[in-house]
Protein backbone atom coordinates (compact mmCIF):
# COMPACT_ATOMS: atom_id res chain seq x y z
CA UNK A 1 20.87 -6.44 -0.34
CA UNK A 2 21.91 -8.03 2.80
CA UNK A 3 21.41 -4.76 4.65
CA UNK A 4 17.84 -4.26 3.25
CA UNK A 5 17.05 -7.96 3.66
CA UNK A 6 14.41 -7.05 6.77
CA UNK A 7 12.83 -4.50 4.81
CA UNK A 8 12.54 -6.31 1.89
CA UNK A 9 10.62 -9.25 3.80
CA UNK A 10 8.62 -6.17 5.76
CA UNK A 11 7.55 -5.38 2.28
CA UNK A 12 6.78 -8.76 1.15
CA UNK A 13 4.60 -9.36 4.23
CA UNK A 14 2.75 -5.56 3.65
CA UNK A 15 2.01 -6.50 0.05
CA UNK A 16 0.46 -9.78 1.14
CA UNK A 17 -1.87 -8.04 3.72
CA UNK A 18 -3.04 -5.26 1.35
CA UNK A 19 -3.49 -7.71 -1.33
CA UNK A 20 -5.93 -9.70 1.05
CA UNK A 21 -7.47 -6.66 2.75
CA UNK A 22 -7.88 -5.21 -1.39
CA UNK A 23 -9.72 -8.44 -2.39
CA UNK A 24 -12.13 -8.09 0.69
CA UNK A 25 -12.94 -4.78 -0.14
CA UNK A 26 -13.27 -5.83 -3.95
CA UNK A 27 -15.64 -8.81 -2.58
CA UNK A 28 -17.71 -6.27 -0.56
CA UNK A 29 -18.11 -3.55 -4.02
CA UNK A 30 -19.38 -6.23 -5.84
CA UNK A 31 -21.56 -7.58 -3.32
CA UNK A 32 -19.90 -11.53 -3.44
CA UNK A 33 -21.98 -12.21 0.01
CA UNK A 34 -25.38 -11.89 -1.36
CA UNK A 35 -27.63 -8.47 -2.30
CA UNK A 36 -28.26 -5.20 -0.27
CA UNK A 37 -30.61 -5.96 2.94
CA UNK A 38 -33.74 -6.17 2.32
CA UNK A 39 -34.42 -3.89 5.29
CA UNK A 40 -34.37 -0.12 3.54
CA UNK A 41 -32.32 1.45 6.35
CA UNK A 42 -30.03 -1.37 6.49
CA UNK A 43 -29.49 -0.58 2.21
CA UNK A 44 -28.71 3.25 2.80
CA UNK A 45 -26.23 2.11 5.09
CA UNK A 46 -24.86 0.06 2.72
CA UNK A 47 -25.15 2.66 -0.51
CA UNK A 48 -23.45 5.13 2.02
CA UNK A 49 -20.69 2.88 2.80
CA UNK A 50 -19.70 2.52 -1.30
CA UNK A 51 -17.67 6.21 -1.47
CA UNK A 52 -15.49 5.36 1.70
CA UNK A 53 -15.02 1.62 0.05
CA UNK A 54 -14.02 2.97 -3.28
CA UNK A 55 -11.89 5.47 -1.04
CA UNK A 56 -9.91 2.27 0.88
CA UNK A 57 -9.65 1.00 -2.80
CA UNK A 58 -7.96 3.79 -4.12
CA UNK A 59 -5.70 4.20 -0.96
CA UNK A 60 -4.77 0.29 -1.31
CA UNK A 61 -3.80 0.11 -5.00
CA UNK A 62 -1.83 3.46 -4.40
CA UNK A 63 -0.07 1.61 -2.02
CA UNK A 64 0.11 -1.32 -3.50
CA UNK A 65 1.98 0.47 -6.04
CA UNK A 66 5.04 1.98 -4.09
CA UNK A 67 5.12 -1.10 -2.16
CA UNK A 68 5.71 -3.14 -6.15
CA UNK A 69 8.13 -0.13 -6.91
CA UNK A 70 10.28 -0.46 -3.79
CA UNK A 71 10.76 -4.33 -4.63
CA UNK A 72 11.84 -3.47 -8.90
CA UNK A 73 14.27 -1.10 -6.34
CA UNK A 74 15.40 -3.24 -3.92
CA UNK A 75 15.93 -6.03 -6.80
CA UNK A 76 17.62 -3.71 -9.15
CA UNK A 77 19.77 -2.24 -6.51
CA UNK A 78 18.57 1.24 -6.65
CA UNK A 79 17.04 0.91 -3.32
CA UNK A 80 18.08 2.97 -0.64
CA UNK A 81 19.11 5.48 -3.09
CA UNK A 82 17.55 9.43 -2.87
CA UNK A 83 15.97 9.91 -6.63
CA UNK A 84 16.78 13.22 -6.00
CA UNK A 85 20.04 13.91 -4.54
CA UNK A 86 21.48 10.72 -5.28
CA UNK A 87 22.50 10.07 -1.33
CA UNK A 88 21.82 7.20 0.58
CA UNK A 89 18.88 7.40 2.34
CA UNK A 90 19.26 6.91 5.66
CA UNK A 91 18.42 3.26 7.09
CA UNK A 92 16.14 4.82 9.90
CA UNK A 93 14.10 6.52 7.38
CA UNK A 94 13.82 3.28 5.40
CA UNK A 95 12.71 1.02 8.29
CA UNK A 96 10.13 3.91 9.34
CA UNK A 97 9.38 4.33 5.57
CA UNK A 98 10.27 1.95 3.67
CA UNK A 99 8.29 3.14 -0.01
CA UNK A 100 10.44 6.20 0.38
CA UNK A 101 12.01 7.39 -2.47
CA UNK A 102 14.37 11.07 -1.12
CA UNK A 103 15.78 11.55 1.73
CA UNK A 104 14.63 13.64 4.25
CA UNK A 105 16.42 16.58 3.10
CA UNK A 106 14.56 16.45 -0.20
CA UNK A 107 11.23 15.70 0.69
CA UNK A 108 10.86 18.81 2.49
């Protein structure tokens, strides 16, 4: 663990971002700072901007998600381990990508 101890806290500090960056975007769907413009053009602005927010939703959780999954990893000492091949993954490839889950050699 010792080895993976920066990644692990790289993780810990991405999860906290996307977690705040998730609620803001969760705040802004559901409208927590008041209701649409009253100005028409300023509300089709708005309505247009709901796909690309439920878009940066989807993204986050998604991320959120192999973020969560490389902790239950790191903690269960699996981590660092292709799910593939069963080889280390390489510690470059983890500190570029740290969600990753083959090696290189597998993912292609």
């Amino acid at each position: 663990m010792s080895e993976f101890r920066e990644i692990h806290n790289e993780l810990k500090r991405r999860r906290a971002a996307l977690e705040r960056r998730l609620q803001l975007i969760a705040d802004d769907m559901r409208r927590t700072q008041g209701p649409l413009d009253a100005d028409s053009e300023e509300q089709a602005i708005e309505l247009e901007n709901a796909p690309v927010l439920d878009a940066l939703d989807a993204s986050g959780h998604d991320e959120l998600a192999e973020i969560n999954a490389a902790l239950v990893r790191l903690s269960g000492g699996e981590f660092g381990e292709c799910s593939e091949c069963g080889e280390d993954i390489p510690i470059d490839r983890l500190h570029a990508m740290p969600t990753a889950r083959t090696c290189a050699t597998c993912t292609t």
